[in-house]
Protein backbone atom coordinates (compact mmCIF):
# COMPACT_ATOMS: atom_id res chain seq x y z
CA UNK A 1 93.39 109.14 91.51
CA UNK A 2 95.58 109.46 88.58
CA UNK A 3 99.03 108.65 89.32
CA UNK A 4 101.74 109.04 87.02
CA UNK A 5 104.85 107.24 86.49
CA UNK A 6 107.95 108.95 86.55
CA UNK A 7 111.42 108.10 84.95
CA UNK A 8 113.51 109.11 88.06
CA UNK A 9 111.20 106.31 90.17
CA UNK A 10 112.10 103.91 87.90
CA UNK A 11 115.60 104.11 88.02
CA UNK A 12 115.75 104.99 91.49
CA UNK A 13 113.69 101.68 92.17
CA UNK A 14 115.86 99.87 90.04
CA UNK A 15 119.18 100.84 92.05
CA UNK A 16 117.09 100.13 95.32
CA UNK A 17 117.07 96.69 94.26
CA UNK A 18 120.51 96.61 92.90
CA UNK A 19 121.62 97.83 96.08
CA UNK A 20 119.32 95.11 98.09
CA UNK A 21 120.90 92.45 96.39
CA UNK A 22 124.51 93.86 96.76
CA UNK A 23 123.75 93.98 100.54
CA UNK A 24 122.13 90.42 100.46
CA UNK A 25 125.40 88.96 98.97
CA UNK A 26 127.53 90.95 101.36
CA UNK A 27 125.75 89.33 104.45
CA UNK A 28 125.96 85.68 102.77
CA UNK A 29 129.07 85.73 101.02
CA UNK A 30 131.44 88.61 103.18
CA UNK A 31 130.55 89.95 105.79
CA UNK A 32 127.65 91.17 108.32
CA UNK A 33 128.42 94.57 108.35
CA UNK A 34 128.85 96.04 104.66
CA UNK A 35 125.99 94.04 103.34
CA UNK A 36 124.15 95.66 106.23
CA UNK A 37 124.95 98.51 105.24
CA UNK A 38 124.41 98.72 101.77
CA UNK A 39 120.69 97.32 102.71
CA UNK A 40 120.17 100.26 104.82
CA UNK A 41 121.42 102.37 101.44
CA UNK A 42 119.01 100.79 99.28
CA UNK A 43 116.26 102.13 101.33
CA UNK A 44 117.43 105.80 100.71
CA UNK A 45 116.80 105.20 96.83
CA UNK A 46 113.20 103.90 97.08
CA UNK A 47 110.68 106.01 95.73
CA UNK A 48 108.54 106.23 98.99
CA UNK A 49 111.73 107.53 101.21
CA UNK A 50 111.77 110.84 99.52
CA UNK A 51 108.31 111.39 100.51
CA UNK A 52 108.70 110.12 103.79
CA UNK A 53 111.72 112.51 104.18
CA UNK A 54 110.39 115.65 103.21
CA UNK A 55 106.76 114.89 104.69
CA UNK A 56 108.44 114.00 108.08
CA UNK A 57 112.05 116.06 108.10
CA UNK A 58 111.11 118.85 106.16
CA UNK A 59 113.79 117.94 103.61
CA UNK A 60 114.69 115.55 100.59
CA UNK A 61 117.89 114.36 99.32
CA UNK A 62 118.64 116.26 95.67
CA UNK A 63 118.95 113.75 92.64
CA UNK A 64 122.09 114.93 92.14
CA UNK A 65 122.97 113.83 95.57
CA UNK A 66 121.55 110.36 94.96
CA UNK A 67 123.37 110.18 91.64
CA UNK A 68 126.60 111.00 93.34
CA UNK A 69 126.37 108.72 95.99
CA UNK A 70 125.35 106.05 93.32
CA UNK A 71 128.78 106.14 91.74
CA UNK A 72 130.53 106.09 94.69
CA UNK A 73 128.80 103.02 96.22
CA UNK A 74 129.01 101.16 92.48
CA UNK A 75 132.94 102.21 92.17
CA UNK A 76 133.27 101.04 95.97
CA UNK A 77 131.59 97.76 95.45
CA UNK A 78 133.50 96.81 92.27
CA UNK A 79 136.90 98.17 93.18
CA UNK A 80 137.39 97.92 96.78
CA UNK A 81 135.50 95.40 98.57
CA UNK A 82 135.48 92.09 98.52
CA UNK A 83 132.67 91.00 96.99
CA UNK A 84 134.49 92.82 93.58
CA UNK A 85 137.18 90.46 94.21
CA UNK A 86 134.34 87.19 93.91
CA UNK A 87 133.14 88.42 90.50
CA UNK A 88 136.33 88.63 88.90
């Protein structure tokens, strides 16, 4: 019944939320279907998923993969969509 905490759930629950709330101003402020999208992301980077995954599929998605696909989705949100355009 010891359970430990690790760094990588941390920050992986930390971007979950990040994500949650970039996909919860996309439906309000944007549009349906990036926010909706970017809500489905955030579920990827919860620490349960990766358990789910490789309990259910037989696989997980590397942190290097989730780190990758982190940048991407920041860069994309501040640089190309609209809700970038709001903040500045």
């Amino acid at each position: 019944m010891n359970k430990t905490i690790h760094v990588g759930n941390i920050f992986s629950g930390i971007f979950a939320a990040v994500l949650f709330v970039i996909g919860v101003l996309n439906i309000l402020l944007i549009h349906p279907v990036p926010g909706i999208a970017y809500f489905l992301l955030s579920f990827l980077y919860l620490p349960p998923a990766n358990a789910i995954l490789s309990e259910r599929l037989g696989f997980s998605i590397p942190l290097v993969i989730k780190i990758i696909l982190g940048i991407v989705i920041i860069m994309f949100t501040l640089g190309v969509s609209d809700l970038g355009d709001m903040i500045d």
